[in-house]
C-alpha atoms as a PDB file:
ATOM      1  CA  UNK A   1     -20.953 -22.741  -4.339  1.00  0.00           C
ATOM      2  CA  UNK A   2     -19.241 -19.442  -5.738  1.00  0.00           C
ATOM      3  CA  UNK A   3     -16.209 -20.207  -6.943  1.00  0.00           C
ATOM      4  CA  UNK A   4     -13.228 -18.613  -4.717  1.00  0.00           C
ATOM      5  CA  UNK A   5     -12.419 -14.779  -5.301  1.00  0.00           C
ATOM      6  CA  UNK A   6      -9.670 -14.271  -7.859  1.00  0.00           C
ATOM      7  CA  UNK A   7      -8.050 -10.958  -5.219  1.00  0.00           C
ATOM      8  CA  UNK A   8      -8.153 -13.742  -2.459  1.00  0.00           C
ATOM      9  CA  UNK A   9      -5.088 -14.849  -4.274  1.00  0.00           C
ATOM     10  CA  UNK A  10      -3.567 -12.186  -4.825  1.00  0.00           C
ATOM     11  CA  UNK A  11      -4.303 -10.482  -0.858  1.00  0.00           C
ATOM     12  CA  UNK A  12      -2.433 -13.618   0.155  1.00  0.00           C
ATOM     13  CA  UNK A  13       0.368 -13.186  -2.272  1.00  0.00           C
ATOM     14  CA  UNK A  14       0.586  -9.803  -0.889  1.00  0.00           C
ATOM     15  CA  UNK A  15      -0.352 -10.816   2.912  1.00  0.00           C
ATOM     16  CA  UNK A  16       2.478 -13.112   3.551  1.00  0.00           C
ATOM     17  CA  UNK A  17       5.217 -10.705   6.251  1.00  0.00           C
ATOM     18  CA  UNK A  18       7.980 -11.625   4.362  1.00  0.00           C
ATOM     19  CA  UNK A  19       6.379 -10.724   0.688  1.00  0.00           C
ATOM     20  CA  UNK A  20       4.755  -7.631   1.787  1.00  0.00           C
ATOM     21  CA  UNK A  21       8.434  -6.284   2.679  1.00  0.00           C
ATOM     22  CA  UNK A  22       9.627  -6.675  -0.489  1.00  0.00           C
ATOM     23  CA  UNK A  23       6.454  -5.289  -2.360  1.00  0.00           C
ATOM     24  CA  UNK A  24       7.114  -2.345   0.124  1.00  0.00           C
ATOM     25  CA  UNK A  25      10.873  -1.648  -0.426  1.00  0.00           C
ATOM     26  CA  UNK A  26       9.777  -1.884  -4.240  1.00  0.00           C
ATOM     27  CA  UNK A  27       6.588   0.972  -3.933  1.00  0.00           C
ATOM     28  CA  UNK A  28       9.953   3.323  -4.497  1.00  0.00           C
ATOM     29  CA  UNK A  29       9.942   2.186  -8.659  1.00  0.00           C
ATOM     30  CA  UNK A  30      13.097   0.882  -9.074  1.00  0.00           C
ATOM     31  CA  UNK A  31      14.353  -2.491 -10.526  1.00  0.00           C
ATOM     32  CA  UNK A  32      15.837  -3.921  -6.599  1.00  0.00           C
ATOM     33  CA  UNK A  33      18.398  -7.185  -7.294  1.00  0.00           C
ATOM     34  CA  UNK A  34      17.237 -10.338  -5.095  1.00  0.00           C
ATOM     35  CA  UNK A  35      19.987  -9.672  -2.696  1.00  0.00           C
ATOM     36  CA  UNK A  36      18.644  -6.235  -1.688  1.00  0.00           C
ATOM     37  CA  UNK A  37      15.185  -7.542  -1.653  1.00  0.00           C
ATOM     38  CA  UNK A  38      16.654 -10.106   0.714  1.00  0.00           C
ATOM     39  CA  UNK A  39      18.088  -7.441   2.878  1.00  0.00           C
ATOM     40  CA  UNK A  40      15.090  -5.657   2.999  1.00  0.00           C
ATOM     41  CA  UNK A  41      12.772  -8.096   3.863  1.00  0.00           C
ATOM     42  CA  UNK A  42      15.597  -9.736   6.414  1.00  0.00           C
ATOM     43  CA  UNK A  43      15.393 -13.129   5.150  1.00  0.00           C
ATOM     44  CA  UNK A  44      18.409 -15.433   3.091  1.00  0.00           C
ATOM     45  CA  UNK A  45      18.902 -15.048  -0.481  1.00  0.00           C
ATOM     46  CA  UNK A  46      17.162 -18.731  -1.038  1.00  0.00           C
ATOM     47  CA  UNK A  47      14.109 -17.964   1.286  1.00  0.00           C
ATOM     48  CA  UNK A  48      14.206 -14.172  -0.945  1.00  0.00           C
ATOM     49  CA  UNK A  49      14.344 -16.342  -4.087  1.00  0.00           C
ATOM     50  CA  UNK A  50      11.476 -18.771  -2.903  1.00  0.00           C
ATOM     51  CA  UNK A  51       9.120 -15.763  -2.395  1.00  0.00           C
ATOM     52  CA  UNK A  52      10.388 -13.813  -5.267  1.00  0.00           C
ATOM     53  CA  UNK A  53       9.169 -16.843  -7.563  1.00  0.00           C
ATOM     54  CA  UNK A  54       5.709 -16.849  -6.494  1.00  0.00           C
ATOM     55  CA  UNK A  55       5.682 -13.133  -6.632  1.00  0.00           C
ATOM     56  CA  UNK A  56       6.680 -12.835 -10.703  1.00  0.00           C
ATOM     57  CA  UNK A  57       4.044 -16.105 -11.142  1.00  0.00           C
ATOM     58  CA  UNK A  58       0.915 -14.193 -10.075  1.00  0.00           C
ATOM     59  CA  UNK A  59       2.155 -11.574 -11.867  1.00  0.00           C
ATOM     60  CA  UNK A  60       2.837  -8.793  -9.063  1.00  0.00           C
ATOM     61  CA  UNK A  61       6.515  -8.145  -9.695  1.00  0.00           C
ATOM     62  CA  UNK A  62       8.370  -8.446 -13.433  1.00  0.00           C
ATOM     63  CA  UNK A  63      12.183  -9.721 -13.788  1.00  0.00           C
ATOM     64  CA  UNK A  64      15.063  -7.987 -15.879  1.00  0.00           C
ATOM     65  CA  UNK A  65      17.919  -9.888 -16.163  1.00  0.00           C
ATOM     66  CA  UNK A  66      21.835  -8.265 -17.138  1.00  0.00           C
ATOM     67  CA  UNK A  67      24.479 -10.925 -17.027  1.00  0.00           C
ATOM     68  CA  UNK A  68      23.835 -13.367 -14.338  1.00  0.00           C
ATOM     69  CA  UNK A  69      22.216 -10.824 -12.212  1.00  0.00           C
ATOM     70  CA  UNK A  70      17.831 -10.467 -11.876  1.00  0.00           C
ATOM     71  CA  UNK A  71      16.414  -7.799 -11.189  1.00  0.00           C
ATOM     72  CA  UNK A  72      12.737  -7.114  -9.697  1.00  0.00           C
ATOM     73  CA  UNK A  73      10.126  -4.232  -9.674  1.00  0.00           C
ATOM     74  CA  UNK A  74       6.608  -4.151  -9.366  1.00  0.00           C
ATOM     75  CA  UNK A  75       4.766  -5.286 -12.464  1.00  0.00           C
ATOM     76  CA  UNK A  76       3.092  -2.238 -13.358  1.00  0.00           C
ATOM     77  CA  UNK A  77       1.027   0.588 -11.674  1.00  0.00           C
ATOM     78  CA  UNK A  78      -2.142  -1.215 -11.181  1.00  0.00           C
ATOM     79  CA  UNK A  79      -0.156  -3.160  -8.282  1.00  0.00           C
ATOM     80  CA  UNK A  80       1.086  -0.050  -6.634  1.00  0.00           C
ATOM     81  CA  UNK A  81      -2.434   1.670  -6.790  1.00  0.00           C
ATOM     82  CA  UNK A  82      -3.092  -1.597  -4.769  1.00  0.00           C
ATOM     83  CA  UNK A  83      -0.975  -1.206  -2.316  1.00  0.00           C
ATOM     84  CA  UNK A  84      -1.549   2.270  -2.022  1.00  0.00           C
ATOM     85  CA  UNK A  85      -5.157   1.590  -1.468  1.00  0.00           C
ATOM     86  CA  UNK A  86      -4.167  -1.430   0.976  1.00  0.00           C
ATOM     87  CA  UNK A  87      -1.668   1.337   2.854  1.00  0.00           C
ATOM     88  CA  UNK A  88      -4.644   3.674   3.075  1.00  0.00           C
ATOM     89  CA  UNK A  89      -6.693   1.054   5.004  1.00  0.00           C
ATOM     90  CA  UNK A  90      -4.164  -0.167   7.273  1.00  0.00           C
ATOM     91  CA  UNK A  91      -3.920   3.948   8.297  1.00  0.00           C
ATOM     92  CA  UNK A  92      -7.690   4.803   8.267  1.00  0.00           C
ATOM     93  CA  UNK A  93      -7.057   5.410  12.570  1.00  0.00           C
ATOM     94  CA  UNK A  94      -3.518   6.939  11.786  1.00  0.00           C
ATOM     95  CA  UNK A  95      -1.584   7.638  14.671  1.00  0.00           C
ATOM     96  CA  UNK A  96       0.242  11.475  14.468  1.00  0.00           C
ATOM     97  CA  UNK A  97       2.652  10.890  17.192  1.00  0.00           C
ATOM     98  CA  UNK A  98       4.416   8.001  15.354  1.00  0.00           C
ATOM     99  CA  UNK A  99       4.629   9.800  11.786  1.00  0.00           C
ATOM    100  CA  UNK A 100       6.943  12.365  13.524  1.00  0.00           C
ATOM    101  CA  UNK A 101       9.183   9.662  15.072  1.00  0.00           C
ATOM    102  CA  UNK A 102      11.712   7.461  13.515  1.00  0.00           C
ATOM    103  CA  UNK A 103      12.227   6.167  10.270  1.00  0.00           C
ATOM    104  CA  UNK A 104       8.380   7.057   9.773  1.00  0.00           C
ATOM    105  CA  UNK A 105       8.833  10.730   9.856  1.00  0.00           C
ATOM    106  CA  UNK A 106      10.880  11.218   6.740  1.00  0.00           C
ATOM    107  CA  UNK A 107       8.789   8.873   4.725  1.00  0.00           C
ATOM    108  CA  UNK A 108       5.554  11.312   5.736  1.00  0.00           C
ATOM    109  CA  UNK A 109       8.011  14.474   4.290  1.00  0.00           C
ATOM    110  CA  UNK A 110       8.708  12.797   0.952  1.00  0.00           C
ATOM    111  CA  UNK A 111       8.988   9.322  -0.707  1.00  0.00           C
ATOM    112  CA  UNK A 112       8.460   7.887  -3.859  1.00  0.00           C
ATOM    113  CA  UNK A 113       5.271   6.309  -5.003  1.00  0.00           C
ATOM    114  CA  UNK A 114       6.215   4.058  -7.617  1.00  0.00           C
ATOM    115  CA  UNK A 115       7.833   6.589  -9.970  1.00  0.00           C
ATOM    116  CA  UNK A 116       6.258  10.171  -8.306  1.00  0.00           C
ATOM    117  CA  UNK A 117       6.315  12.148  -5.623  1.00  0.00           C
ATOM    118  CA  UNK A 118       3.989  11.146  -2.148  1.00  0.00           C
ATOM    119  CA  UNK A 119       3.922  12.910   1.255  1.00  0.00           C
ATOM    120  CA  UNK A 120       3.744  16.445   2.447  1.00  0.00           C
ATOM    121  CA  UNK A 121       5.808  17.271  -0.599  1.00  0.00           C
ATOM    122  CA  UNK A 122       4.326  15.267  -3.232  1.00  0.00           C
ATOM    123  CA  UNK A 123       0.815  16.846  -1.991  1.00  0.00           C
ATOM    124  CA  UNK A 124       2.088  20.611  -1.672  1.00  0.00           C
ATOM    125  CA  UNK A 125       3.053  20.514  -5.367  1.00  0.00           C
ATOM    126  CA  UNK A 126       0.072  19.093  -6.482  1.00  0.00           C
ATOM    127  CA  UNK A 127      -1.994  21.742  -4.200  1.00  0.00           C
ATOM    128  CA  UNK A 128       0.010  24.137  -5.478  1.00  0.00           C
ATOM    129  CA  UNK A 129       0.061  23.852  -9.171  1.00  0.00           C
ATOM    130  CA  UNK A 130      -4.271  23.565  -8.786  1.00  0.00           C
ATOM    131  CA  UNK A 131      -4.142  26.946  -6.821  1.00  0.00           C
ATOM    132  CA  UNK A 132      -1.175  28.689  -9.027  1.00  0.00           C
ATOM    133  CA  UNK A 133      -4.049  27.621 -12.004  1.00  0.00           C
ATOM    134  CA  UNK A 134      -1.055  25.644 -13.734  1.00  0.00           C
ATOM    135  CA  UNK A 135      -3.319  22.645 -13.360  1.00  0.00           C
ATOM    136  CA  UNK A 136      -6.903  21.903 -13.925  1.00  0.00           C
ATOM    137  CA  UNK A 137      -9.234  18.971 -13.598  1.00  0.00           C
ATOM    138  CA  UNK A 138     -10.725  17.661 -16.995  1.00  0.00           C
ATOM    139  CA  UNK A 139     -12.451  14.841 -17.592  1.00  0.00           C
ATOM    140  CA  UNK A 140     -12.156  12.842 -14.437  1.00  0.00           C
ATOM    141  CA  UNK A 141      -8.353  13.922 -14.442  1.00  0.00           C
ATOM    142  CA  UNK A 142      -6.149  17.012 -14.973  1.00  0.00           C
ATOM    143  CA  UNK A 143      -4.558  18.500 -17.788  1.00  0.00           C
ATOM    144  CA  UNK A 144      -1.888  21.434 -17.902  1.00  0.00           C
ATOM    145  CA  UNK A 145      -3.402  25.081 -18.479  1.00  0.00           C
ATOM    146  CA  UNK A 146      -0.875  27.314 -20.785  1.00  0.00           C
ATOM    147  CA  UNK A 147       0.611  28.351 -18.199  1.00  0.00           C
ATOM    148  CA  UNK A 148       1.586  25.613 -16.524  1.00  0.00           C
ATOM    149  CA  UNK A 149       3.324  24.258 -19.486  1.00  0.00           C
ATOM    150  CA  UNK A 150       4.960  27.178 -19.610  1.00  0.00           C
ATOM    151  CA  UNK A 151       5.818  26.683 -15.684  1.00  0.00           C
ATOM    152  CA  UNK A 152       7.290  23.572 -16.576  1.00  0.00           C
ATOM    153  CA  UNK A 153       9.043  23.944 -19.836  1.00  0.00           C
ATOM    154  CA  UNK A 154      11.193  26.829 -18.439  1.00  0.00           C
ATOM    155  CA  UNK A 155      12.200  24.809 -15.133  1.00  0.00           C
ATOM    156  CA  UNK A 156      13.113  22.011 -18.271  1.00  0.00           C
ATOM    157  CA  UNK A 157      10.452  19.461 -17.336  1.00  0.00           C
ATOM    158  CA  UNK A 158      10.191  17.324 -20.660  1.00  0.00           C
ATOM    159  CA  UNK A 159       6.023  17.569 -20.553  1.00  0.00           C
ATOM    160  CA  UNK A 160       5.134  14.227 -21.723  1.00  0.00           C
ATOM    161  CA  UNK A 161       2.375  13.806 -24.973  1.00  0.00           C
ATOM    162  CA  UNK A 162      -1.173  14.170 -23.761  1.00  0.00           C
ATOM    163  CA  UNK A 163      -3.852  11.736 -24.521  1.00  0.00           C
ATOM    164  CA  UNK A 164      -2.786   8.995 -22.010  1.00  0.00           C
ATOM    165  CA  UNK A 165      -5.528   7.926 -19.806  1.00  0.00           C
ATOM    166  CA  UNK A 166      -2.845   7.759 -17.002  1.00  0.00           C
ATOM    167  CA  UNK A 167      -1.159  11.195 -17.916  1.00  0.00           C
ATOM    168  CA  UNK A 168      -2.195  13.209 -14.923  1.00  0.00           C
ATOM    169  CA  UNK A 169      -4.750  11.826 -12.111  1.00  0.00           C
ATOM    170  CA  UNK A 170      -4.922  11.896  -8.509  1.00  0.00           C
ATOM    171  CA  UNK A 171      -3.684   9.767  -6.254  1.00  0.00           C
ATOM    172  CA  UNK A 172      -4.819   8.985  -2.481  1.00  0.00           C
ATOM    173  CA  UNK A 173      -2.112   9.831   0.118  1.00  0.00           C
ATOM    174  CA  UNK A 174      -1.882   7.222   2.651  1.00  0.00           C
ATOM    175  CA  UNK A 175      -0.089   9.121   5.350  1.00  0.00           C
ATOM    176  CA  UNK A 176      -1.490  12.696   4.394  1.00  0.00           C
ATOM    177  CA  UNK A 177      -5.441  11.625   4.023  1.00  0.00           C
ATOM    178  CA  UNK A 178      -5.478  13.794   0.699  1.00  0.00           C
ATOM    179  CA  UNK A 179      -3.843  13.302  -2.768  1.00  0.00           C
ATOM    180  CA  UNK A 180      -1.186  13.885  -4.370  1.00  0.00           C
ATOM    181  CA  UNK A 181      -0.251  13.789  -8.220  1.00  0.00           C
ATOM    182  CA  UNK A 182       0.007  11.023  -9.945  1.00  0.00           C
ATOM    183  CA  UNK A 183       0.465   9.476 -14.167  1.00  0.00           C
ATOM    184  CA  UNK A 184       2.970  10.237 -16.314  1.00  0.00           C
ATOM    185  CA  UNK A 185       3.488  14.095 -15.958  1.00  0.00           C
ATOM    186  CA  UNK A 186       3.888  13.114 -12.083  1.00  0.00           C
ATOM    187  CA  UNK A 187       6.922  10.414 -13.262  1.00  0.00           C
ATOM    188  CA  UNK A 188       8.790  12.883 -15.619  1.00  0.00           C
ATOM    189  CA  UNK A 189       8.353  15.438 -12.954  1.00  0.00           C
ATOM    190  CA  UNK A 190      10.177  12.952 -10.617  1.00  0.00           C
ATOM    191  CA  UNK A 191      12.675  12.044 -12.494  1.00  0.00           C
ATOM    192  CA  UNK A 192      14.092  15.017 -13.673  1.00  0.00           C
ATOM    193  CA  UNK A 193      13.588  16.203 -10.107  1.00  0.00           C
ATOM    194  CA  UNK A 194      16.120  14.215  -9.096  1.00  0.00           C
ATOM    195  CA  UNK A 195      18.544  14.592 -12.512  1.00  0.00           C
ATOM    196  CA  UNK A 196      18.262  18.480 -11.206  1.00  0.00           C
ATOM    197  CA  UNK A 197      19.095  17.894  -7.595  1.00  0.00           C
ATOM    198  CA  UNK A 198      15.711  19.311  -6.670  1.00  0.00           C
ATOM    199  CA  UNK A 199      15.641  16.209  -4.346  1.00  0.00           C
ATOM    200  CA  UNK A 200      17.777  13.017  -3.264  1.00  0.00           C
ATOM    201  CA  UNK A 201      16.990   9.688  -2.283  1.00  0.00           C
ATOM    202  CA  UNK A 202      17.343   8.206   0.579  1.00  0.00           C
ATOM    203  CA  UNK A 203      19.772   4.477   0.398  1.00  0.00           C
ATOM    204  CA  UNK A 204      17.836   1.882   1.350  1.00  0.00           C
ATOM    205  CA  UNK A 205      14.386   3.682   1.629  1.00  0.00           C
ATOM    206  CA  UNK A 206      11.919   5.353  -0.131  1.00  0.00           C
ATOM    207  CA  UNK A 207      12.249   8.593   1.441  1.00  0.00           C
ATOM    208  CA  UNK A 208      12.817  11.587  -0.648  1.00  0.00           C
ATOM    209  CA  UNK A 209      14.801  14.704   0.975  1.00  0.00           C
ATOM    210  CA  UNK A 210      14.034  17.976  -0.561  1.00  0.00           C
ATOM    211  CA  UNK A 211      16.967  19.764  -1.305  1.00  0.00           C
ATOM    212  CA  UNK A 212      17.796  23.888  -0.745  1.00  0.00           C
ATOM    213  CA  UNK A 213      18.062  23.931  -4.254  1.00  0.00           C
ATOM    214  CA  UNK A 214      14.648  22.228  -4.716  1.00  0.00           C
ATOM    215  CA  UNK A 215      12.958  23.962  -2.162  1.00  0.00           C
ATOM    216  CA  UNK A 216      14.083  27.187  -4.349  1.00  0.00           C
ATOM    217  CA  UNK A 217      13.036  25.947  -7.847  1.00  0.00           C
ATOM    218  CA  UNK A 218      10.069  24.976  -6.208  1.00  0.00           C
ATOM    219  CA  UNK A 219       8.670  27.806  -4.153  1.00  0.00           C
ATOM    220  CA  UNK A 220       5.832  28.861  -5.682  1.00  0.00           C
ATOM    221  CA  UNK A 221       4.321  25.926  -6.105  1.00  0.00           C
ATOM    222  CA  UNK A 222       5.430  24.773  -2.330  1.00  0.00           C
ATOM    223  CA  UNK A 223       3.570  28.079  -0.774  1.00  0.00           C
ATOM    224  CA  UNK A 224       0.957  28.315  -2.970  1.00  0.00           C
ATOM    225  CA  UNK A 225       0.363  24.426  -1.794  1.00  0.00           C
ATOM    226  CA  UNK A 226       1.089  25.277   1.753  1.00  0.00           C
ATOM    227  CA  UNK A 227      -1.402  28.056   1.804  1.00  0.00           C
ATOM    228  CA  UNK A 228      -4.416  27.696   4.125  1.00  0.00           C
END
């Protein structure tokens, strides 16, 4: 007999309800505390800290202590590529009507994606720095043209080093069906996104809202992206 799958582990680390809330509410890259983990996945702090513990012993979420406070994020990217991909399945039939209602309809406008930018904005920038010619494929990934360093240098991006086999690759949408940007470049564009005001997040989700400031900066790249 085979022996047993080593992902069959790991699906039903992820599988459990109450486990694949908190993996969730952590897809937005941030170190989460147990008690917001708790919240999120609306169970007690010992049932949190019970899951939480088999969680960082397969390896799917890492710890940070400060003082006599832990706090949790996903281990690394590999794990949120998986539950990307996992998201992607679960929507292969996806259902339009319910991505404009609720709490699902901001999510499919912008969230994070462990540390960049997902939904309709996340994929309009991406479009739109490939048709603007800022960024071009190479190698099985993408690398910035002259001008889109330039692009992003003057709107104070700090362009991490090249070389990285994660600097700048796609990244499979699960709500739009398409990709969006993913790697380093993709992170530092996040962050200083939100340093700039370009966007906000949302308290307690993963939702992103696009500023008027943002939407300004960002124009260019958000019609050339938009453009049929």
């Amino acid at each position: 007999m085979n022996p047993e799958p080593r992902f069959s582990i790991i699906a039903a680390m992820m599988g459990d309800p109450t486990r694949a809330r908190m993996l969730a509410a952590l897809m937005g890259g941030q170190y989460l505390a147990a008690g917001e983990l708790a919240q999120a996945a609306g169970v007690t702090a010992a049932t949190a800290s019970a899951h939480l513990s088999k969680l960082t012993e397969h390896e799917l979420v890492a710890t940070r202590t400060q003082g006599r406070h832990r706090y949790f994020r996903l281990a690394n990217a590999d794990i949120a590529h998986a539950l990307e991909a996992l998201s992607v399945v679960a929507e292969r039939n996806p259902c339009l009507e319910r991505w404009n209602q609720g709490a699902y309809k901001p999510l499919k406008a912008a969230r994070t994606c462990y540390g960049h930018i997902a939904g309709e904005l996340g994929v309009a920038i991406f479009r739109g720095l490939q048709a603007r010619g800022s960024l071009v494929p190479h190698e099985g990934q993408f690398t910035l043209t002259e001008t889109g360093r330039a692009e992003l240098q003057a709107l104070g991006v700090p362009v991490p080093q090249a070389g990285s086999p994660r600097w700048a690759y796609p990244c499979l949408d699960w709500s739009e069906r398409t990709d969006h940007l993913a790697g380093s470049l993709a992170h530092a564009l996040m962050e200083h996104g939100l340093a700039q005001d370009w966007w906000q997040r949302t308290q307690g989700s993963r939702a992103l809202r696009l500023t008027p400031k943002g939407k300004k900066v960002l124009s260019p790249w958000l019609e050339a992206g938009s453009a049929p």
